[in-house]
C-alpha atoms as a PDB file:
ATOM      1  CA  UNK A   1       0.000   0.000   0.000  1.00  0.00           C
ATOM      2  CA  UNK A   2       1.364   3.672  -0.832  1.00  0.00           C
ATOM      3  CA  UNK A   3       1.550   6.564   1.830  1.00  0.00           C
ATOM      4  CA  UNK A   4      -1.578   8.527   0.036  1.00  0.00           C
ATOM      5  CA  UNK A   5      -3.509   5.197   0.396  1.00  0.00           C
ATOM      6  CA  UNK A   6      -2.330   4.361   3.982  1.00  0.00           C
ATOM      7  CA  UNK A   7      -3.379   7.870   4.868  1.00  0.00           C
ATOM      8  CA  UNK A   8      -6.670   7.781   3.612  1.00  0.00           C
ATOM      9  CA  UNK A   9      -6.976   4.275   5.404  1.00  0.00           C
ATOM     10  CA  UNK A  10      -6.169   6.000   8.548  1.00  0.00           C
ATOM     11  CA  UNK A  11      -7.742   9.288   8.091  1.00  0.00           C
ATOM     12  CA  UNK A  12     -11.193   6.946   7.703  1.00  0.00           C
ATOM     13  CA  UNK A  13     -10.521   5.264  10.251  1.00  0.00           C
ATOM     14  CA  UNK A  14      -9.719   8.188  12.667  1.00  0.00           C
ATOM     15  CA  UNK A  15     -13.008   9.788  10.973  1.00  0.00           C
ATOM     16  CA  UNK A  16     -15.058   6.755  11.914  1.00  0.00           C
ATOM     17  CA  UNK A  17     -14.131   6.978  15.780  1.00  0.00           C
ATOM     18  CA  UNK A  18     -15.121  10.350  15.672  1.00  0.00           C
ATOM     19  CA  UNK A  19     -18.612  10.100  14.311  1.00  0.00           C
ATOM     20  CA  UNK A  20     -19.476   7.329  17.405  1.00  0.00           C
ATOM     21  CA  UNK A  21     -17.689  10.082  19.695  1.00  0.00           C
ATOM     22  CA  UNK A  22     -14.302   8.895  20.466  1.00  0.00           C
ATOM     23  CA  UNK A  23     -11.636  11.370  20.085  1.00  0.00           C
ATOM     24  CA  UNK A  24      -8.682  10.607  18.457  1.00  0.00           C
ATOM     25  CA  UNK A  25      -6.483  13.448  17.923  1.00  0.00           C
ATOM     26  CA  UNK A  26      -3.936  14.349  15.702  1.00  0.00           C
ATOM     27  CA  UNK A  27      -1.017  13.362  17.534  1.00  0.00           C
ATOM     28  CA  UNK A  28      -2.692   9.773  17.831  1.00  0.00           C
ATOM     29  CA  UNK A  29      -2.671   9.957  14.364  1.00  0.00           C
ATOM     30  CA  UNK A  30       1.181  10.728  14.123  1.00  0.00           C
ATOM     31  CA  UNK A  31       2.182   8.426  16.829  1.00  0.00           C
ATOM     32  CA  UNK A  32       0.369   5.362  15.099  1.00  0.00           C
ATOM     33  CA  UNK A  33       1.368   6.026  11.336  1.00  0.00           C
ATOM     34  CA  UNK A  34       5.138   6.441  12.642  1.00  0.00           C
ATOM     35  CA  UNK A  35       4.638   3.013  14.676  1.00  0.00           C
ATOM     36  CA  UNK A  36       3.317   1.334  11.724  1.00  0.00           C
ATOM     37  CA  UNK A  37       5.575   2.312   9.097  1.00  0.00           C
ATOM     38  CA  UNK A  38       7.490  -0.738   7.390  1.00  0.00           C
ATOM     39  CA  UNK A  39      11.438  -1.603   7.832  1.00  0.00           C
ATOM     40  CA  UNK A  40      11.940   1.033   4.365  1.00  0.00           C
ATOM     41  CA  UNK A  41      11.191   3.385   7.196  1.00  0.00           C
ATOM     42  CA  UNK A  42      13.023   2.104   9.604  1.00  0.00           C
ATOM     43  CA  UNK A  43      15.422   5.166   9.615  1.00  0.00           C
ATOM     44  CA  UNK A  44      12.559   8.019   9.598  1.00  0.00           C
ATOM     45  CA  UNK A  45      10.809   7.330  12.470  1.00  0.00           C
ATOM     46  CA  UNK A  46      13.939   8.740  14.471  1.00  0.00           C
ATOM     47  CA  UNK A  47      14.170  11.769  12.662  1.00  0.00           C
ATOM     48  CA  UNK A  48      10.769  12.556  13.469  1.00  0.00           C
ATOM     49  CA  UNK A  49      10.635  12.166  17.094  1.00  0.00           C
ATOM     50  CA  UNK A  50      13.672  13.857  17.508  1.00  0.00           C
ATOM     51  CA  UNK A  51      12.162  16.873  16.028  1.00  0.00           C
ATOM     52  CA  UNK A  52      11.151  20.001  18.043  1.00  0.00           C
ATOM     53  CA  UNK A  53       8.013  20.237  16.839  1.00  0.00           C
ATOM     54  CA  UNK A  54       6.299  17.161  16.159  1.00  0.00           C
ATOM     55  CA  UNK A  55       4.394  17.492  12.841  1.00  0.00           C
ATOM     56  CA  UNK A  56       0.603  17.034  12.631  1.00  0.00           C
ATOM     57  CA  UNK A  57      -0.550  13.948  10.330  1.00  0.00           C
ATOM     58  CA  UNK A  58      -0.836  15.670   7.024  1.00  0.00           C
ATOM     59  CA  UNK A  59       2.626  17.579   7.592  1.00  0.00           C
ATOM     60  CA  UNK A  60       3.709  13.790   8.798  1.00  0.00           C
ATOM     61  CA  UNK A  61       2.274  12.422   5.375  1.00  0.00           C
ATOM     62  CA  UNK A  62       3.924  15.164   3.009  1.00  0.00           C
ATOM     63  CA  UNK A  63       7.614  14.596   4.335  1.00  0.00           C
ATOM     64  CA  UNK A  64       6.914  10.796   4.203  1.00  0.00           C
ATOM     65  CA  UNK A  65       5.994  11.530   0.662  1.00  0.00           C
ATOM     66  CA  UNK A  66       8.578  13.689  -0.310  1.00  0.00           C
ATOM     67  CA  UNK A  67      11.002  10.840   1.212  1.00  0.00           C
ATOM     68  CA  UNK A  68       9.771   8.364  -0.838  1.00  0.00           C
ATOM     69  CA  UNK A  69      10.383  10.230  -3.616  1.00  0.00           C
ATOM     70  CA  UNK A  70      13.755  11.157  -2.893  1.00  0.00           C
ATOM     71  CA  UNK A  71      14.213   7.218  -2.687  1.00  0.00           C
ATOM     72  CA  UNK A  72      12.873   6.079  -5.979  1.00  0.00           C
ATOM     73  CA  UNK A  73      13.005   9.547  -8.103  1.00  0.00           C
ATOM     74  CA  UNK A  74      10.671  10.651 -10.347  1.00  0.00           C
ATOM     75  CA  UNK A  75      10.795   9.107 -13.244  1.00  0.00           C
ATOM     76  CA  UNK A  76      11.161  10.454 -16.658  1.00  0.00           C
ATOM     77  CA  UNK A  77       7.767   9.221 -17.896  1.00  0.00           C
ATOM     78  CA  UNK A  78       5.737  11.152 -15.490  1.00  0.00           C
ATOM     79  CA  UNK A  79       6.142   9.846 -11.816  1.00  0.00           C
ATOM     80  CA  UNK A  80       4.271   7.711  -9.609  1.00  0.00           C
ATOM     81  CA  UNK A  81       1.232   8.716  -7.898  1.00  0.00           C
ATOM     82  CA  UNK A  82       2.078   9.491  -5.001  1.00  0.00           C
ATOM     83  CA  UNK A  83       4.492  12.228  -6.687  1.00  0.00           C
ATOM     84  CA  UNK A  84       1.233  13.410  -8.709  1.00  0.00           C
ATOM     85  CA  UNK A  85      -0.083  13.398  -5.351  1.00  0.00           C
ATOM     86  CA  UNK A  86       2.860  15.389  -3.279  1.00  0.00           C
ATOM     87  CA  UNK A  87       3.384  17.932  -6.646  1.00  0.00           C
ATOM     88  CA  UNK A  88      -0.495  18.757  -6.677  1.00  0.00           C
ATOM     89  CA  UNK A  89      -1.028  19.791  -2.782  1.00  0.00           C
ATOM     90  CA  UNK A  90      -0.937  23.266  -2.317  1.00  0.00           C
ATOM     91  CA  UNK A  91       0.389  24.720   0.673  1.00  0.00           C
ATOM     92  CA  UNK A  92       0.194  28.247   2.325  1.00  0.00           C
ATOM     93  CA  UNK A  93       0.952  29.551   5.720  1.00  0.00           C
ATOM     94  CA  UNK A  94      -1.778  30.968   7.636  1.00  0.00           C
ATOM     95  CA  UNK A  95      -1.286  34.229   9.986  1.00  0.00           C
ATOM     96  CA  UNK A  96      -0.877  31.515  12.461  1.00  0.00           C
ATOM     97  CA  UNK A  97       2.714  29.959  10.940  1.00  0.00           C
ATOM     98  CA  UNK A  98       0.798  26.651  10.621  1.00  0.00           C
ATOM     99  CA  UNK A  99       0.433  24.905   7.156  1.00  0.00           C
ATOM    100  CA  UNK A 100      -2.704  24.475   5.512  1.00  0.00           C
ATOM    101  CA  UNK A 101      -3.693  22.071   2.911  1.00  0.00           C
ATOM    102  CA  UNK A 102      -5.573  21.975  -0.090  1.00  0.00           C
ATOM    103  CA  UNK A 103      -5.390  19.464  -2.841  1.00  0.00           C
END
């Protein structure tokens, strides 16, 4: 499964708690995707919890994204699509300094 699918998979997921009232924030969401990523990502996890800040989930999902990438390239013919994905999110910083995103 890619990182745009796994997201949505746990996005739902998170979604469908919510709507019967639990509350599962974003951090949960952060925390769980880091502890389930494969042995590929055996070497991000660290550099994530290390962080000062740790990122919300979609922040989480972009630079997991943009990793990937920077493993496997883009290739000539187009990209995968997860890079279609990561190229068409558009991001702007709010007066608050956090990211937004729209796709």
């Amino acid at each position: 499964m890619n990182i745009s699918d796994y997201s949505t998979k746990v996005k739902n997921c998170a979604d469908a708690l919510t709507s019967i009232g639990a509350l599962v924030d974003d951090e949960d969401l952060v925390v769980m995707t880091l502890n389930e990523l494969g042995i590929d990502y055996s070497w991000f996890r660290p550099s994530i919890v290390i962080q000062e800040t740790f990122p919300n989930f979609q922040d989480l999902i972009t630079l997991l994204i943009s990793e990937k990438m920077k493993i496997v390239g883009i290739s000539s013919n187009g990209g995968s699509q997860e890079s279609a994905f990561y190229l068409n999110i558009n991001i702007s910083r709010g007066r608050n300094g956090k990211t937004s995103f729209r796709s």
